[in-house]
C-alpha atoms as a PDB file:
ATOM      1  CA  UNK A   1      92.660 175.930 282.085  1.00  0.00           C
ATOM      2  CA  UNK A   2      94.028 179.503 282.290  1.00  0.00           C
ATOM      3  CA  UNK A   3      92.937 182.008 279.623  1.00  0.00           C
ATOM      4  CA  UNK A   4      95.860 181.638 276.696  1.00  0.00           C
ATOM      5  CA  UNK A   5      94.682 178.120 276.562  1.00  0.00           C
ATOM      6  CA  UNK A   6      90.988 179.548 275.931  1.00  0.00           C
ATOM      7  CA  UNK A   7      91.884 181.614 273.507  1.00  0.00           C
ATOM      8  CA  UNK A   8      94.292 179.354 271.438  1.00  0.00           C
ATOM      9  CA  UNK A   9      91.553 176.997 271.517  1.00  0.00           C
ATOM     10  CA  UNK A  10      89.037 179.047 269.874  1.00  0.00           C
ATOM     11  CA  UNK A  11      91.157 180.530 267.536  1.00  0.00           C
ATOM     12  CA  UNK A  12      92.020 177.228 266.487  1.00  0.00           C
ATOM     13  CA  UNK A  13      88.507 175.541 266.398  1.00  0.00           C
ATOM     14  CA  UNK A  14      87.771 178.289 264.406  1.00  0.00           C
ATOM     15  CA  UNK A  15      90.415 178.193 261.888  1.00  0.00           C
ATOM     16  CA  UNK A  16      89.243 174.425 261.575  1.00  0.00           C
ATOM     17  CA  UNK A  17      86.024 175.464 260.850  1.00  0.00           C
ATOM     18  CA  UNK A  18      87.124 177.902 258.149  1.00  0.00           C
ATOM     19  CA  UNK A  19      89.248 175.897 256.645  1.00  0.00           C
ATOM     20  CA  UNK A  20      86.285 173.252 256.253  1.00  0.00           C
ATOM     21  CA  UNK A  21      83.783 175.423 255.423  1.00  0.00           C
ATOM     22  CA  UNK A  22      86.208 176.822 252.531  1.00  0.00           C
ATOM     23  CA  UNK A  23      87.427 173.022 251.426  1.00  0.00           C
ATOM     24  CA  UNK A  24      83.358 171.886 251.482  1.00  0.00           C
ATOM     25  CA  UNK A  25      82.408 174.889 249.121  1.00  0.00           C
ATOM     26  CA  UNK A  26      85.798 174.510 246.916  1.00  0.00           C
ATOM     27  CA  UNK A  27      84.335 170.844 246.478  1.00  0.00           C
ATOM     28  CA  UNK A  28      80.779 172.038 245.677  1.00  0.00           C
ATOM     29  CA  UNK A  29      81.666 174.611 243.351  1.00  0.00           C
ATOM     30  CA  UNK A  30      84.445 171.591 241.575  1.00  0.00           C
ATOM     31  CA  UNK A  31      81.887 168.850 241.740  1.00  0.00           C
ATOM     32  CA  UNK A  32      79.059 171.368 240.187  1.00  0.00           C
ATOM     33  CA  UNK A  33      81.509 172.420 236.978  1.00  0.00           C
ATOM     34  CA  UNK A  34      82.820 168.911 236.293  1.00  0.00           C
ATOM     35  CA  UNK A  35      78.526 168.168 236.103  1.00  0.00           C
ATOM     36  CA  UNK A  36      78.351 171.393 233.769  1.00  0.00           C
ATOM     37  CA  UNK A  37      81.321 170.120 232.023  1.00  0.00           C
ATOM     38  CA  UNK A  38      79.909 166.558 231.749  1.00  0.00           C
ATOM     39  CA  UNK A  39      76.794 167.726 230.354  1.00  0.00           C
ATOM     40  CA  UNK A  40      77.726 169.815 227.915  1.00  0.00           C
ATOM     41  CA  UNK A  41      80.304 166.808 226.778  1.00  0.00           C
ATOM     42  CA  UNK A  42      77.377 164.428 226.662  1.00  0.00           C
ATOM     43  CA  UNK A  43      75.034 167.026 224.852  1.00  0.00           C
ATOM     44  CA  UNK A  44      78.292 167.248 221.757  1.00  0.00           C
ATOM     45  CA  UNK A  45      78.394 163.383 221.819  1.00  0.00           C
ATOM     46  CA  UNK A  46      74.584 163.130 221.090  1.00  0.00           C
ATOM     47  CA  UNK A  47      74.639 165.884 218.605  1.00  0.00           C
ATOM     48  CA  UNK A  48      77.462 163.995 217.106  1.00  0.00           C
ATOM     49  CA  UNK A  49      75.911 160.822 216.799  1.00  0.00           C
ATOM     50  CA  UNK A  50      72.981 162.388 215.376  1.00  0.00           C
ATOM     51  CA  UNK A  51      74.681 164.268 213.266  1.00  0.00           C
ATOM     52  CA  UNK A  52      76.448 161.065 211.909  1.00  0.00           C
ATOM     53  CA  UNK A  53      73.281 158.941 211.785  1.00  0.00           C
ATOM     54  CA  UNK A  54      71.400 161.628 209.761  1.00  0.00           C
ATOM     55  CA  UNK A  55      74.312 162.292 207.345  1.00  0.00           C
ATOM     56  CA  UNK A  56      74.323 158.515 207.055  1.00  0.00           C
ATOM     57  CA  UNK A  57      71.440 158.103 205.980  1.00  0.00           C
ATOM     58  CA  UNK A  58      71.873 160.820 203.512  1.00  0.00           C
ATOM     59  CA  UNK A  59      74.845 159.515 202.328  1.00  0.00           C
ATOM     60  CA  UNK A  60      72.660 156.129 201.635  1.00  0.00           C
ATOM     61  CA  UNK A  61      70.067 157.776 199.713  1.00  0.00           C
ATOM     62  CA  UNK A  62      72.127 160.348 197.465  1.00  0.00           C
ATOM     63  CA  UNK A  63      74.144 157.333 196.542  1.00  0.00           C
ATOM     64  CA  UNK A  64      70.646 155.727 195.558  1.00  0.00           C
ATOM     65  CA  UNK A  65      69.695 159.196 193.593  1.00  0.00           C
ATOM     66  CA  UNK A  66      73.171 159.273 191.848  1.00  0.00           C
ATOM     67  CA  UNK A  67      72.702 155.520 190.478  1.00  0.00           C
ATOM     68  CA  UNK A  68      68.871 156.143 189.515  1.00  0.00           C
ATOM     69  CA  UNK A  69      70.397 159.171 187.655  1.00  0.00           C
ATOM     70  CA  UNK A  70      73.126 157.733 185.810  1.00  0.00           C
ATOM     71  CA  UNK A  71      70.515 154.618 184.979  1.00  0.00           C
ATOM     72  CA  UNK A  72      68.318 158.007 183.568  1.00  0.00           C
ATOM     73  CA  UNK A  73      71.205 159.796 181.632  1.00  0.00           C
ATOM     74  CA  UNK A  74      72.154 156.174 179.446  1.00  0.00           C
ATOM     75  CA  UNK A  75      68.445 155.954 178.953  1.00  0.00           C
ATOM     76  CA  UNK A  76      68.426 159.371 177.532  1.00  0.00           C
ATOM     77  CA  UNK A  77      71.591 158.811 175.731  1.00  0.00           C
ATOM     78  CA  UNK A  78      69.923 155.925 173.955  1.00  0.00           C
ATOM     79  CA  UNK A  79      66.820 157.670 173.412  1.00  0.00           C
ATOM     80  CA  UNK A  80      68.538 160.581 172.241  1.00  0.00           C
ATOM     81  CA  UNK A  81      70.726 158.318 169.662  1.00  0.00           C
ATOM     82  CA  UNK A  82      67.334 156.587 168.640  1.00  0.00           C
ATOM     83  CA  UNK A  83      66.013 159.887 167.624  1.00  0.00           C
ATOM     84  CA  UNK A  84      68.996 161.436 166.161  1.00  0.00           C
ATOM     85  CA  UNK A  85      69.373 157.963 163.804  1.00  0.00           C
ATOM     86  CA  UNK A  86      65.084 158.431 162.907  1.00  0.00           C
ATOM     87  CA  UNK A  87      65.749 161.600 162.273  1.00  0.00           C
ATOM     88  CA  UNK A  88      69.066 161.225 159.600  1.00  0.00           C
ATOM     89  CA  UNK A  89      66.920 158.416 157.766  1.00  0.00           C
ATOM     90  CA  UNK A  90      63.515 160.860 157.504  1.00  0.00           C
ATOM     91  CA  UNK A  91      66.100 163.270 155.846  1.00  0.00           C
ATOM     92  CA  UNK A  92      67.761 160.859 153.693  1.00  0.00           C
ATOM     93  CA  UNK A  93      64.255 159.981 152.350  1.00  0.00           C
ATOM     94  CA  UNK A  94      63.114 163.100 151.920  1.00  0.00           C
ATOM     95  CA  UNK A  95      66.094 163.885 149.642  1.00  0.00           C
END
């Protein structure tokens, strides 16, 4: 094998070797974002879902507040009538 074949050869090996070492680290540094990528994804999904769960859940119990306060405000109202009607008879007797 004379010398051009040498050197075509081991310019070209190298080349190959170049070219694989640059495709294996393009891969890496892909394959190492899309797992950054994927985490951060699944770390918005949880927070999501316990975002939803808690507000949920809060949206179950201030619906249970609001009814225990409307059953306390016609209470009140009746109370309040109660008194207002005791009240007009103690000063029609004390006319």
């Amino acid at each position: 094998m004379d010398e051009d074949w040498k050197w075509f050869l081991g310019i070209a090996a190298s080349m190959f070797a170049s070219w694989g070492a640059i495709l294996i680290g393009s891969f890496r540094n892909l394959s190492a974002r899309i797992t950054k990528g994927n985490g951060e994804l699944h770390a918005r999904i949880d927070n999501t879902r316990e975002n939803y769960v808690r507000r949920d859940d809060f949206s179950k119990t201030t619906e249970r507040i609001e009814r225990a306060i409307e059953k306390m405000e016609s209470e009140l109202r009746d109370h309040n009538t109660k008194v207002l009607q005791a009240i007009a008879q103690l000063s029609q007797n004390n006319k």
